[in-house]
Every structure is written in C-alpha cells, then in structure tokens.
N, C-alpha and C. Protein backbone atom coordinates (compact mmCIF):
# COMPACT_ATOMS: atom_id res chain seq x y z
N UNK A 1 -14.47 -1.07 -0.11
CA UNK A 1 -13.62 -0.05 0.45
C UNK A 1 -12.20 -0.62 0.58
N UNK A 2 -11.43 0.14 -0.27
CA UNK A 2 -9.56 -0.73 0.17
C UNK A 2 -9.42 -0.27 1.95
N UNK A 3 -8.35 -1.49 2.00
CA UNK A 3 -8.12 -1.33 3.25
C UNK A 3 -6.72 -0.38 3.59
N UNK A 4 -6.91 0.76 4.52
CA UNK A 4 -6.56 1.38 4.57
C UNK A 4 -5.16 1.50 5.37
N UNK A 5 -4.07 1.52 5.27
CA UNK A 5 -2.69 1.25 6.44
C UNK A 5 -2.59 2.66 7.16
N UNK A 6 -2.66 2.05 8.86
CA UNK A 6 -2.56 3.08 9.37
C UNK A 6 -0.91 3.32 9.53
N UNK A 7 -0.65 4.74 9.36
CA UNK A 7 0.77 5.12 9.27
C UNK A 7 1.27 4.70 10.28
N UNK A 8 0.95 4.65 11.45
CA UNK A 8 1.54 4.31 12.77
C UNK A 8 1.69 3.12 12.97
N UNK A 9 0.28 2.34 12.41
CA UNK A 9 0.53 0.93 12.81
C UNK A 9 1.57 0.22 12.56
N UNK A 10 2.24 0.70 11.37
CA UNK A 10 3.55 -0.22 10.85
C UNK A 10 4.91 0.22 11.84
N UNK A 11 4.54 1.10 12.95
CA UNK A 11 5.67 0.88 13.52
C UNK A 11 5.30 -0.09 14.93
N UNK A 12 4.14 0.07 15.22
CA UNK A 12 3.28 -0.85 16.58
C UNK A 12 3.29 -2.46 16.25
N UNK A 13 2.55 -2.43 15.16
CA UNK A 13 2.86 -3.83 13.98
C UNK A 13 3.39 -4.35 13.07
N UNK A 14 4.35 -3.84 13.33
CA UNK A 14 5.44 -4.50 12.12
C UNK A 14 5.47 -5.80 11.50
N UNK A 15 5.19 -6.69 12.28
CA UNK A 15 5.14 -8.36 12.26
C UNK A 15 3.84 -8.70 11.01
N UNK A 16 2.92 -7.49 10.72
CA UNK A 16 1.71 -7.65 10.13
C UNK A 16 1.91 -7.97 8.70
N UNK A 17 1.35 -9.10 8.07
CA UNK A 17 1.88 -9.00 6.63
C UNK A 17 1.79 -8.02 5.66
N UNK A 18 0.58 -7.06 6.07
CA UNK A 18 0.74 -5.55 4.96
C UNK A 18 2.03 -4.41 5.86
N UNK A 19 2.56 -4.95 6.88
CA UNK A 19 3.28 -3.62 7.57
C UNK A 19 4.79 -4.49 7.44
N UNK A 20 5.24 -5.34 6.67
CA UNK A 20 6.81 -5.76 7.03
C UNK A 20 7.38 -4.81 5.96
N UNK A 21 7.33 -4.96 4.73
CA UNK A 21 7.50 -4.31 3.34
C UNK A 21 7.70 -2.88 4.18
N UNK A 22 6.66 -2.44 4.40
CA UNK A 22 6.68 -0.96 5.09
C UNK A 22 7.12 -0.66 5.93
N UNK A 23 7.44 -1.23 6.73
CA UNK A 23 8.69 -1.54 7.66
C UNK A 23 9.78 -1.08 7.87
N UNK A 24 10.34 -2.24 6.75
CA UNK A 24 11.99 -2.09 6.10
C UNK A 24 12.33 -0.99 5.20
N UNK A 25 11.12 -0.74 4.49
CA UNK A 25 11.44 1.00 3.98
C UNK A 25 11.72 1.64 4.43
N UNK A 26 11.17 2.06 5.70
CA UNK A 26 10.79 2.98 6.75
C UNK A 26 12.05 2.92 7.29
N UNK A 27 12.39 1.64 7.44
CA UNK A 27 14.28 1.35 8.10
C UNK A 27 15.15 2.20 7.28
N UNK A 28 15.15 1.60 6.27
CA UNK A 28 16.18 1.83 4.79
C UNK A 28 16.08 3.50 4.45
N UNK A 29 14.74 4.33 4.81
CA UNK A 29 15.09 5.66 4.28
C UNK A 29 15.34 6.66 5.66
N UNK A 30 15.53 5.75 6.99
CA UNK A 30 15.74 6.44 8.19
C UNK A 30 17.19 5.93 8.65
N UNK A 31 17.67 5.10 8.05
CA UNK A 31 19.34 4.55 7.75
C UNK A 31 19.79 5.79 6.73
N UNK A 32 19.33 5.44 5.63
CA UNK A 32 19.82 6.89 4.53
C UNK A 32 20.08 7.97 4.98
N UNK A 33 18.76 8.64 5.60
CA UNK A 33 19.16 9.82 6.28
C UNK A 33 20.48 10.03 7.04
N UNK A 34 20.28 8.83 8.31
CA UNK A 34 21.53 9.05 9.06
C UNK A 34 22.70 9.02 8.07
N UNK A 35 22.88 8.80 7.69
CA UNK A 35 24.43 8.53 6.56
C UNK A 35 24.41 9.86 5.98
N UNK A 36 23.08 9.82 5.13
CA UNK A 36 23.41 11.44 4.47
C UNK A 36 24.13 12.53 5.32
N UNK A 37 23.28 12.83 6.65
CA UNK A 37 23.60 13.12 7.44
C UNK A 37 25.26 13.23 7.64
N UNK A 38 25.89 12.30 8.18
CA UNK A 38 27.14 12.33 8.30
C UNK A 38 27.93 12.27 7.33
N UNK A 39 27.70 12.19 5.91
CA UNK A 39 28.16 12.33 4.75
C UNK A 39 28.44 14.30 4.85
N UNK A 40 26.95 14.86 4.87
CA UNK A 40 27.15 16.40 4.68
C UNK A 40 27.98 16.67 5.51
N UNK A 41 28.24 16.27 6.90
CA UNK A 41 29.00 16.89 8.13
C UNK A 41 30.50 16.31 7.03
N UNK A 42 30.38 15.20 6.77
CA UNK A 42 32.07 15.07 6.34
C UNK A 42 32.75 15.98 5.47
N UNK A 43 31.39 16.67 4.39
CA UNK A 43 31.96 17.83 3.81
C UNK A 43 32.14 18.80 3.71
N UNK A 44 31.28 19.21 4.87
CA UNK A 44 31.71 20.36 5.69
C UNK A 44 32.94 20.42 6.33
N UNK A 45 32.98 19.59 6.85
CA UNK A 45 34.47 19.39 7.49
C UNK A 45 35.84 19.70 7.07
N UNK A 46 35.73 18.83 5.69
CA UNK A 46 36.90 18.92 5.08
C UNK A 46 36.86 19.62 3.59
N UNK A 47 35.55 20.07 3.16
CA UNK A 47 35.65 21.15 1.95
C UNK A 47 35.71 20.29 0.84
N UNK A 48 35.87 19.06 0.87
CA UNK A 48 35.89 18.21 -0.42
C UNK A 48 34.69 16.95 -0.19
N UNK A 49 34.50 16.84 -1.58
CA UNK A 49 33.15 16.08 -1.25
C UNK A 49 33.84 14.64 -1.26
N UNK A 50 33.54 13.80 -0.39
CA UNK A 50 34.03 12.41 0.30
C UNK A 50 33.47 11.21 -1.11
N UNK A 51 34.04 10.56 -1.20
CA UNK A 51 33.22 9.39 -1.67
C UNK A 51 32.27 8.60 -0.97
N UNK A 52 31.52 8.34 -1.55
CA UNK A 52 30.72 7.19 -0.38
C UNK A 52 30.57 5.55 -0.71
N UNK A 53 31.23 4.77 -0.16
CA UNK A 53 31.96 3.59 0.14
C UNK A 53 30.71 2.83 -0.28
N UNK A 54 30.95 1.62 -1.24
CA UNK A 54 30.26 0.95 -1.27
C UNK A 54 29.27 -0.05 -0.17
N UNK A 55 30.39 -0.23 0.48
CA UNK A 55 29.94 -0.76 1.67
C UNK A 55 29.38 -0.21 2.57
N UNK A 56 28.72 0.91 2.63
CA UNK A 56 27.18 1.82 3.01
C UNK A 56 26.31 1.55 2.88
N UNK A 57 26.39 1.39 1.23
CA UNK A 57 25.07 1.06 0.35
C UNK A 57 24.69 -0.57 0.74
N UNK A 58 25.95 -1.30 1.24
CA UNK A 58 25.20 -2.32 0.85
C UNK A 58 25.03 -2.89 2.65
N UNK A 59 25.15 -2.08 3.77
CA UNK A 59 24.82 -1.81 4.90
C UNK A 59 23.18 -1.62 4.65
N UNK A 60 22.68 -0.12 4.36
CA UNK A 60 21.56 -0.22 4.45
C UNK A 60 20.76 -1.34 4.23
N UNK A 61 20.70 -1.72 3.18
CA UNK A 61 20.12 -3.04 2.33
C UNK A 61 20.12 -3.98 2.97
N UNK A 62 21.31 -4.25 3.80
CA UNK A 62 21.32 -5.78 4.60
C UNK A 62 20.57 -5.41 6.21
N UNK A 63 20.74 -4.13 6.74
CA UNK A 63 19.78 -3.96 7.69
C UNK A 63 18.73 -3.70 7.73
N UNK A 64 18.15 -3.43 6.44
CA UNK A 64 16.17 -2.99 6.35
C UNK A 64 16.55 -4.72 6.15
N UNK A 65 16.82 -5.27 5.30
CA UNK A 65 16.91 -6.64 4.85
C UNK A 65 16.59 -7.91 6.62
N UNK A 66 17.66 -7.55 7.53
CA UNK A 66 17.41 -7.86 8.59
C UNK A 66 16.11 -7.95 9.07
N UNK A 67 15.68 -6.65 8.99
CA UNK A 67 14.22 -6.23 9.91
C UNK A 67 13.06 -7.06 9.30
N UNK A 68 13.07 -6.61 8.20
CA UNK A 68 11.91 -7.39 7.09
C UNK A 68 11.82 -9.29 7.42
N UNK A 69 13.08 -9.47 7.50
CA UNK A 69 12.95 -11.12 7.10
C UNK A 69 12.67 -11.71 8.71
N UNK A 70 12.69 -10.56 10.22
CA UNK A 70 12.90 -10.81 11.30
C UNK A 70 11.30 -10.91 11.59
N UNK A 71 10.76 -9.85 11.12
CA UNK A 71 9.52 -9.75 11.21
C UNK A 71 8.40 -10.41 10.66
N UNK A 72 9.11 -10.96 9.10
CA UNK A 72 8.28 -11.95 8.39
C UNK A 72 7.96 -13.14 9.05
N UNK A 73 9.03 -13.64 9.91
CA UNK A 73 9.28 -14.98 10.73
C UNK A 73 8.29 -14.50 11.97
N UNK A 74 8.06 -13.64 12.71
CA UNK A 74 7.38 -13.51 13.70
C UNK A 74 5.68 -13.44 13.43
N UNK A 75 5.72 -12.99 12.08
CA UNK A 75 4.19 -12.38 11.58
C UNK A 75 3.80 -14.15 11.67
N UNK A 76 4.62 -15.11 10.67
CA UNK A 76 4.45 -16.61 10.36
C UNK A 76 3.74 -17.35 11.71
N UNK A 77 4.58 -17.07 12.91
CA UNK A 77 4.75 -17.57 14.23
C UNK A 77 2.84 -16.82 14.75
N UNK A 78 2.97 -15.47 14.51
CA UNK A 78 1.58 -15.25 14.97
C UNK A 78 0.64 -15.85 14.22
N UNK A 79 0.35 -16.22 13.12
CA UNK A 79 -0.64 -16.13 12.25
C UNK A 79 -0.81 -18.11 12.57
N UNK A 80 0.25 -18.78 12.82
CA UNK A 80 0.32 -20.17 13.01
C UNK A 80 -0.75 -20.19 14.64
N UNK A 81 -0.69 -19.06 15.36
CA UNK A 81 -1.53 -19.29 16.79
C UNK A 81 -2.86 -18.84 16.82
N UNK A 82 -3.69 -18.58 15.04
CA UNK A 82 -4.72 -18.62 14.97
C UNK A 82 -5.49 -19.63 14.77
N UNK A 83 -5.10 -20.85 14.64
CA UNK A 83 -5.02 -22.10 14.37
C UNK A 83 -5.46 -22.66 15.65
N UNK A 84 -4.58 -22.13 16.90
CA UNK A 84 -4.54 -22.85 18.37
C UNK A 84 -6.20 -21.96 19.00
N UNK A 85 -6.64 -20.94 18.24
CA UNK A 85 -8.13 -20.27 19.09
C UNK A 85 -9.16 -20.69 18.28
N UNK A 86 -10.11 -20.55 19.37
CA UNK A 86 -11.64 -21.00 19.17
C UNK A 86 -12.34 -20.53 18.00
N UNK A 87 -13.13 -21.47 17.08
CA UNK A 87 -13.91 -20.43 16.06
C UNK A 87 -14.82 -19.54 16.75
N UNK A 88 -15.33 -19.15 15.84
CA UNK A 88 -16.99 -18.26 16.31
C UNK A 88 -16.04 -16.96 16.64
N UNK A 89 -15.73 -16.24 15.96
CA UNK A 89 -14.58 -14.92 16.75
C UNK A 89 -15.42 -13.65 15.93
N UNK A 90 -16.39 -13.05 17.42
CA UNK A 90 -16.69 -11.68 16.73
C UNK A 90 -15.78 -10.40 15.86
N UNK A 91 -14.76 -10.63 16.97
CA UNK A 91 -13.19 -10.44 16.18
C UNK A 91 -12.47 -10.58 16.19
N UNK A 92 -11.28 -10.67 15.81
CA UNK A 92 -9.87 -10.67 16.03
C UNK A 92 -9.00 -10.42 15.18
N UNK A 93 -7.71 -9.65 15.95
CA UNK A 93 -6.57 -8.64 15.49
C UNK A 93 -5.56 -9.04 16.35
N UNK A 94 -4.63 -8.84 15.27
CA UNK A 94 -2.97 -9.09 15.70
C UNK A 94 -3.44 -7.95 16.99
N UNK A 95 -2.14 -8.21 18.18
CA UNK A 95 -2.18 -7.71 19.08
C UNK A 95 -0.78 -7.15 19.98
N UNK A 96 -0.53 -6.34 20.50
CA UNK A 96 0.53 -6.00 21.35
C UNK A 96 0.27 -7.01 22.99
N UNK A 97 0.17 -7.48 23.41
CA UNK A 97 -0.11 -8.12 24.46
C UNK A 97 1.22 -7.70 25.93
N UNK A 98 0.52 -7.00 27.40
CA UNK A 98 1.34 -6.77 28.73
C UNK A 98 0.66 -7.81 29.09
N UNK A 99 1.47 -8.81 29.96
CA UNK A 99 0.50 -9.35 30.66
C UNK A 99 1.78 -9.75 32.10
N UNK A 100 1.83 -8.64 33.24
CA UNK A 100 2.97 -8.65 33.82
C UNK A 100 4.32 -8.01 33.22
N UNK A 101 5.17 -8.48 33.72
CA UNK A 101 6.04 -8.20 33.15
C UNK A 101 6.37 -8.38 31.20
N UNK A 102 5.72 -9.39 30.99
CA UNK A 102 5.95 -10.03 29.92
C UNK A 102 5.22 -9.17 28.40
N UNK A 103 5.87 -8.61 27.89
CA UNK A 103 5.22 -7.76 26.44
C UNK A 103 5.67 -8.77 25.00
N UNK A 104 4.44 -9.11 24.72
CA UNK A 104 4.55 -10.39 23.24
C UNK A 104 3.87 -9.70 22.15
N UNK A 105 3.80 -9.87 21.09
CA UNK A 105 2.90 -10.15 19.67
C UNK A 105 2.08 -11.38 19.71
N UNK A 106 1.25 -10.93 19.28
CA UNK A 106 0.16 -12.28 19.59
C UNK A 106 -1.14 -12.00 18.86
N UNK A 107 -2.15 -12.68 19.35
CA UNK A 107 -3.32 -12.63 18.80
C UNK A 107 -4.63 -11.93 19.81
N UNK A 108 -5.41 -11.21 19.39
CA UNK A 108 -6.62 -10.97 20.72
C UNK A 108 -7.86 -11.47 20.00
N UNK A 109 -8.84 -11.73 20.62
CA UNK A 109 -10.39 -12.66 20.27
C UNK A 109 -10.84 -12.18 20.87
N UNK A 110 -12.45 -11.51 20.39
CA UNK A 110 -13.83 -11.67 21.29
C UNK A 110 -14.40 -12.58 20.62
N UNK A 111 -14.60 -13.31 21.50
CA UNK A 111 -16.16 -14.57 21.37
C UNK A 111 -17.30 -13.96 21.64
N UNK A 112 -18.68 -14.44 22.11
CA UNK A 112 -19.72 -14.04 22.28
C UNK A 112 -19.54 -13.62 23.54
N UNK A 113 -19.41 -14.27 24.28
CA UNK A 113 -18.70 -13.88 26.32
C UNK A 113 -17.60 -13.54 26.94
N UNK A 114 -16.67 -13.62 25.56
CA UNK A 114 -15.57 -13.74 26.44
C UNK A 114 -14.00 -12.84 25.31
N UNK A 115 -12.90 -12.46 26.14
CA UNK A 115 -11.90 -12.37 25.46
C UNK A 115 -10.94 -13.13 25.79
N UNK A 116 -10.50 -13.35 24.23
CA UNK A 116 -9.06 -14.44 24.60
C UNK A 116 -7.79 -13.69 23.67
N UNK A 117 -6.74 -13.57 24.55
CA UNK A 117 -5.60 -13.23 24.03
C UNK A 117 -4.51 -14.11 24.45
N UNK A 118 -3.90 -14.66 22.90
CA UNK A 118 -3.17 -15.43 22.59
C UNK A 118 -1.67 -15.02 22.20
N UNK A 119 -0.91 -15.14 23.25
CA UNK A 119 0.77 -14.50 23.19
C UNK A 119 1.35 -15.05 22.54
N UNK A 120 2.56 -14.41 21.77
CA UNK A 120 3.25 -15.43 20.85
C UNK A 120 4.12 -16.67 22.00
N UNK A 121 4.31 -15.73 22.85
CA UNK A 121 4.90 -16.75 23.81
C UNK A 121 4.31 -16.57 25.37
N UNK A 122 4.25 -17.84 26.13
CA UNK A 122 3.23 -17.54 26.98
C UNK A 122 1.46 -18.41 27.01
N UNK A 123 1.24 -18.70 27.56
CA UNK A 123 0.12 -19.51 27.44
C UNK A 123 -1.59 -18.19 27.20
N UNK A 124 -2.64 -19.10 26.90
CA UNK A 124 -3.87 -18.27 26.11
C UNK A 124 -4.17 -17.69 27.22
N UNK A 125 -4.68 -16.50 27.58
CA UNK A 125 -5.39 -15.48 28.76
C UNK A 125 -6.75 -15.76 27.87
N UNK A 126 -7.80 -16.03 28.84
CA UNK A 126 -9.37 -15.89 28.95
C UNK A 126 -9.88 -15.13 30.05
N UNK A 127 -10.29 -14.27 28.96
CA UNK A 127 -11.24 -13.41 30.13
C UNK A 127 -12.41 -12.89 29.56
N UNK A 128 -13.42 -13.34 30.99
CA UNK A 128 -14.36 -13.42 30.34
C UNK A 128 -15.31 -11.74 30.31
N UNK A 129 -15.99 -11.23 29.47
CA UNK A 129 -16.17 -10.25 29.19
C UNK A 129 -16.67 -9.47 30.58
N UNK A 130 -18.02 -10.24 31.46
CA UNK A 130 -18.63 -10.07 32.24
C UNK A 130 -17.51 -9.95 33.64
N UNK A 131 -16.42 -10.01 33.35
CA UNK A 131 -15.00 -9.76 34.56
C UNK A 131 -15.07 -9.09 34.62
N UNK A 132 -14.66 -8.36 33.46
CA UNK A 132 -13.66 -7.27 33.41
C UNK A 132 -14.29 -5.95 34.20
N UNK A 133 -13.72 -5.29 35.36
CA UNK A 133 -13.92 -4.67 36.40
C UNK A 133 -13.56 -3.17 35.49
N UNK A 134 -12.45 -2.74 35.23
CA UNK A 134 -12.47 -1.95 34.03
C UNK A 134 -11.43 -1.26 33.13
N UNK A 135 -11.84 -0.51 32.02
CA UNK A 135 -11.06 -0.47 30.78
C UNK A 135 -10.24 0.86 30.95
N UNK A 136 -9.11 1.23 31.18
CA UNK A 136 -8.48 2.56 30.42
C UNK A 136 -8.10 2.47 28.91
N UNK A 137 -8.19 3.28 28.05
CA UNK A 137 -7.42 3.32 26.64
C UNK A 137 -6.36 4.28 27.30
N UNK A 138 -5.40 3.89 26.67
CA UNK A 138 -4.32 5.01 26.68
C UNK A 138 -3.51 4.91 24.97
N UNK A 139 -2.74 5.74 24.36
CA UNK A 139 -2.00 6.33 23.67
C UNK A 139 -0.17 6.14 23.70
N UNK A 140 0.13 6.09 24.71
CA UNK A 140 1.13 6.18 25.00
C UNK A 140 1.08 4.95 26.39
N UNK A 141 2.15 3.63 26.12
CA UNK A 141 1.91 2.48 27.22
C UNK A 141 3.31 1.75 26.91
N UNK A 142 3.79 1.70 28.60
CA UNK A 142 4.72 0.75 28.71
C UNK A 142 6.00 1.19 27.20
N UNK A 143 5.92 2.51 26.95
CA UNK A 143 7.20 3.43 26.20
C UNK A 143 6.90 2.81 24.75
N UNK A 144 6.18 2.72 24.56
CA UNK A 144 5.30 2.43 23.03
C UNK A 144 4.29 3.71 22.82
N UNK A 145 4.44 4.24 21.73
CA UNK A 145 2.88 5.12 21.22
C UNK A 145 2.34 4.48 20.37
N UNK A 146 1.13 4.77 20.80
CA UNK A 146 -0.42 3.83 19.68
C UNK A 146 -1.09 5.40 19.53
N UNK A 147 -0.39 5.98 17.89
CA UNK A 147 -0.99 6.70 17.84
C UNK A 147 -1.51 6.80 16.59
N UNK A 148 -2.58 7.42 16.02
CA UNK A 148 -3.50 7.25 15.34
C UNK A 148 -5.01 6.71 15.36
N UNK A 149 -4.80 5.40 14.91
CA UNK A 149 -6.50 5.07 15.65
C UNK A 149 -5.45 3.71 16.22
N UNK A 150 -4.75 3.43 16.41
CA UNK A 150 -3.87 2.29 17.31
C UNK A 150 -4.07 2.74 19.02
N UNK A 151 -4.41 1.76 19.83
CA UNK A 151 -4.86 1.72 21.03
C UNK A 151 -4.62 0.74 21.97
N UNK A 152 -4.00 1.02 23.32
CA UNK A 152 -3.55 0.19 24.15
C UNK A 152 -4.86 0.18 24.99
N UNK A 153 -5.38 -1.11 25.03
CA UNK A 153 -6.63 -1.11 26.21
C UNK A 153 -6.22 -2.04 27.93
N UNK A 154 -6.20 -1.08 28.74
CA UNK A 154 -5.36 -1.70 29.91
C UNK A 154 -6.79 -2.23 30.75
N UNK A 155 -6.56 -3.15 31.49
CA UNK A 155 -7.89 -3.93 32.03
C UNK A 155 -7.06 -4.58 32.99
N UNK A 156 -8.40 -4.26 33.74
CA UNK A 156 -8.87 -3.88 35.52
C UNK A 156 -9.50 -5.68 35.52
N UNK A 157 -8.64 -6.70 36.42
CA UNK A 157 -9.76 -8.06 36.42
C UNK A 157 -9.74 -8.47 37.70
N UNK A 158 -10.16 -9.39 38.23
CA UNK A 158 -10.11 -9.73 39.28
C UNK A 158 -9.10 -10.89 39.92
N UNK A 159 -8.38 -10.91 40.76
CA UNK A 159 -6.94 -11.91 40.89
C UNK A 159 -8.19 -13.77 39.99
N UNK A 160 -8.88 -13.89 40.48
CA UNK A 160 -9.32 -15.14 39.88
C UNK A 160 -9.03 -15.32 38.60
N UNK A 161 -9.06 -13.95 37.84
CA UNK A 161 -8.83 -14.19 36.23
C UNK A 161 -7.07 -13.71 35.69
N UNK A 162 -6.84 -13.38 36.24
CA UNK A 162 -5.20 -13.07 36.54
C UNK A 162 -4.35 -12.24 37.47
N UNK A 163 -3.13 -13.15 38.16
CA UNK A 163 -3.04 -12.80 39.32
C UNK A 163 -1.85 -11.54 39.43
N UNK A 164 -1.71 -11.33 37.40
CA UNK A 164 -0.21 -10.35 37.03
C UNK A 164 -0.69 -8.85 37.56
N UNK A 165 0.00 -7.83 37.70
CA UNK A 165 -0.32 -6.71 38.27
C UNK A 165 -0.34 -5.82 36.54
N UNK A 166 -0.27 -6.28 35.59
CA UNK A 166 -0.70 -5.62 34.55
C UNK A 166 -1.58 -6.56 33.27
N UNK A 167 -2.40 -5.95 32.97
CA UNK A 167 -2.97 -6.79 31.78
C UNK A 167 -3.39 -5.92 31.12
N UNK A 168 -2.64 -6.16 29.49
CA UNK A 168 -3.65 -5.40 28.35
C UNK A 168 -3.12 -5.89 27.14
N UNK A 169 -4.06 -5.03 26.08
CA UNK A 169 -3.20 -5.11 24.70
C UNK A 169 -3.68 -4.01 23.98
N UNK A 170 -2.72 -4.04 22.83
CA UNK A 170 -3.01 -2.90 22.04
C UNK A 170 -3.33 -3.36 20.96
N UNK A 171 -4.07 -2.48 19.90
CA UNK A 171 -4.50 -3.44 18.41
C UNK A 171 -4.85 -2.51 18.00
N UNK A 172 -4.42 -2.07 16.13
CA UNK A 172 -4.79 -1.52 15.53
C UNK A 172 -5.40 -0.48 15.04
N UNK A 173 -7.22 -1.43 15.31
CA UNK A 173 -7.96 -0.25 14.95
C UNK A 173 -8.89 -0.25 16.17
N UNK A 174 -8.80 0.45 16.98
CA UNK A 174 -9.65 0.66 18.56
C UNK A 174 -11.10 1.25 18.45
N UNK A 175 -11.40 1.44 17.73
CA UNK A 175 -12.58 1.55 17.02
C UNK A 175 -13.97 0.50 17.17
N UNK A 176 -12.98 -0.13 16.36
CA UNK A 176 -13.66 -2.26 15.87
C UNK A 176 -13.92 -2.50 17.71
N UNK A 177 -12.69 -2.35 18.30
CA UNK A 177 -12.24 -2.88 19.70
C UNK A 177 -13.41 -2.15 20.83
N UNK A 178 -13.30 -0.78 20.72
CA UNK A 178 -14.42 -0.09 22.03
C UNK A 178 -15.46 -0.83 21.70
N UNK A 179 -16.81 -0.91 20.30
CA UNK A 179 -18.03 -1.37 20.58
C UNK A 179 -17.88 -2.61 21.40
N UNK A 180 -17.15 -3.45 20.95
CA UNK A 180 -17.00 -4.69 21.65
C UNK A 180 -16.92 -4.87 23.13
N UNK A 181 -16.10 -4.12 23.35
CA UNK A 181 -15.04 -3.86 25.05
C UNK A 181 -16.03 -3.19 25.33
N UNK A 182 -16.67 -2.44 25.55
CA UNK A 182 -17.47 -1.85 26.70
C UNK A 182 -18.75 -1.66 26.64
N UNK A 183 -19.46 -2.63 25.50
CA UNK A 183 -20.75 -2.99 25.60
C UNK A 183 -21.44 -3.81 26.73
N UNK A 184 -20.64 -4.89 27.18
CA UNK A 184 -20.72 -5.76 28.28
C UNK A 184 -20.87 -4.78 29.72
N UNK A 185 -19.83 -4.26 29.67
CA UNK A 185 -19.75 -3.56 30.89
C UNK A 185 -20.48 -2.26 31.66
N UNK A 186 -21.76 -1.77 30.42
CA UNK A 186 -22.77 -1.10 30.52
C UNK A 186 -23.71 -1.32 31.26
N UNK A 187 -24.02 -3.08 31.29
CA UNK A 187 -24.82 -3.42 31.56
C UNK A 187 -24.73 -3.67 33.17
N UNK A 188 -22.89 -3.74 33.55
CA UNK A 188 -23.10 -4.21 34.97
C UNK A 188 -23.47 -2.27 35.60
C-alpha cells in the first residue's frame, strides 16, 4: 500500500522528510497568490497593466527556499533524537510535543509499558502507560488545527510523573496512536 500524505499534516509537520518539499510549495503558491493579488488591484487601479519586477519572482523562490531549508535542518535535528530512545518501540512518530509552557518537534514512543516523548529541545518525558489518569483528543490545541486524521492527545498524569500544568502531543496518524493510548487504560 503507498504511503499516503495527509493534506494537513504538511502544515502540522512540516519538519517531516515527505512534508518539507510540500511545504515550500504550499509557501511558493500562497506567496503567488498574494502578489497576484496585488498585481490585479494595481490594474485596476491604474487601467494599465503594471510590469512585474523581477525581483518578485525571485522573492518568492528565496522565501519557499527559506522555509524548506529551515525545516530540512529541524527534520535532521529530530530524526538525530531517534538515536537518543530506547529500542523495542511498538511505535513511533514525529510529534508536536506541550509540555507546559514549552511547544517542540520531537519524537513520541510506546514501549511495551510505557510512553516516551522526546523534545527537540528539552529533556525525554516518560510516562508510564499504567499513569496516565486520562486522555482528551482534541482537533484544534494551543491555536494549531490537527485536522484530518492528525490529532492532539492531551494527558491527565499525576504531579509524580510531571509537575507542568499541560502535557501532550500531537502526531499524524491518531489512529496507529488511540489502539495504543487507551488500551492500558481499560483495564484500570
């Protein structure tokens, strides 16, 4: 089965190596617009059609160009902190990571007992499955949308396992993520 890009994800995950490319497109034909945009107003304005300045063209290009090469460097930085987690990983997915104040790119893990989410910056959160007191999904978190099958899972722990007044992350495909996440917690 090819793997499938969720439309949304490339704006949640950009940093992802199938979502940078898609990215900077996404930049480059939502830059265009705006210009077109104020290109038509210019000729409305003045009844003659304007030239359009080289140095537009080569604006767009250097700011999708920006985004792409900003994000390539961050995707590098995440993918280097799979290295720093435990084998044996039932799964793991790039991640949006709250943990307090603090919102990173990073990594999330289930082990057999436990979840570990790994911030790009910020030290590893372990928590262990049998904690977790409990799960909201939400859609819309902390002025981000996870929409599609992209999902912010916010979690309820106990000050022993972290003492921040927010903890969660978001990832991808929430799907993979619910069997996992709330199999444990059936049982308490």
């Amino acid at each position: 089965m090819a793997d499938k890009t969720n439309f949304w994800a490339v704006f949640v995950f950009p940093w992802r190596p199938k979502n940078t490319l898609r990215f900077g497109f996404y930049i480059l034909v939502g830059t265009s617009l705006i210009f077109a945009q104020i290109w038509v107003v210019n000729y409305l304005a003045s009844g003659q059609v304007p030239s359009i300045p080289s140095w537009w063209l080569l604006f767009l290009v250097a700011f999708s160009a920006f985004f792409v090469l900003t994000f390539r460097i961050v995707g590098l930085l995440v993918e280097n902190l799979s290295k720093k987690l435990p084998e044996g990983a039932l799964l793991r997915s790039h991640c949006i990571l709250i943990h307090g104040i603090l919102e990173s790119a990073g990594l999330a893990q289930i082990n057999r007992d436990q979840l570990i989410i790994r911030p790009l910056m910020g030290g590893q959160i372990t928590v262990p499955l049998n904690q977790i007191i409990a799960i909201t999904e939400h859609h819309w978190y902390n002025g981000r949308p996870y929409l599609g099958t992209t999902v912010f899972f916010k979690l309820k722990v106990p000050d022993t396992v972290s003492d921040k007044w927010r903890l969660g992350f978001g990832v991808e495909d929430g799907d993979q993520w619910r069997k996992l996440l709330y199999t444990p917690n059936k049982a308490t």
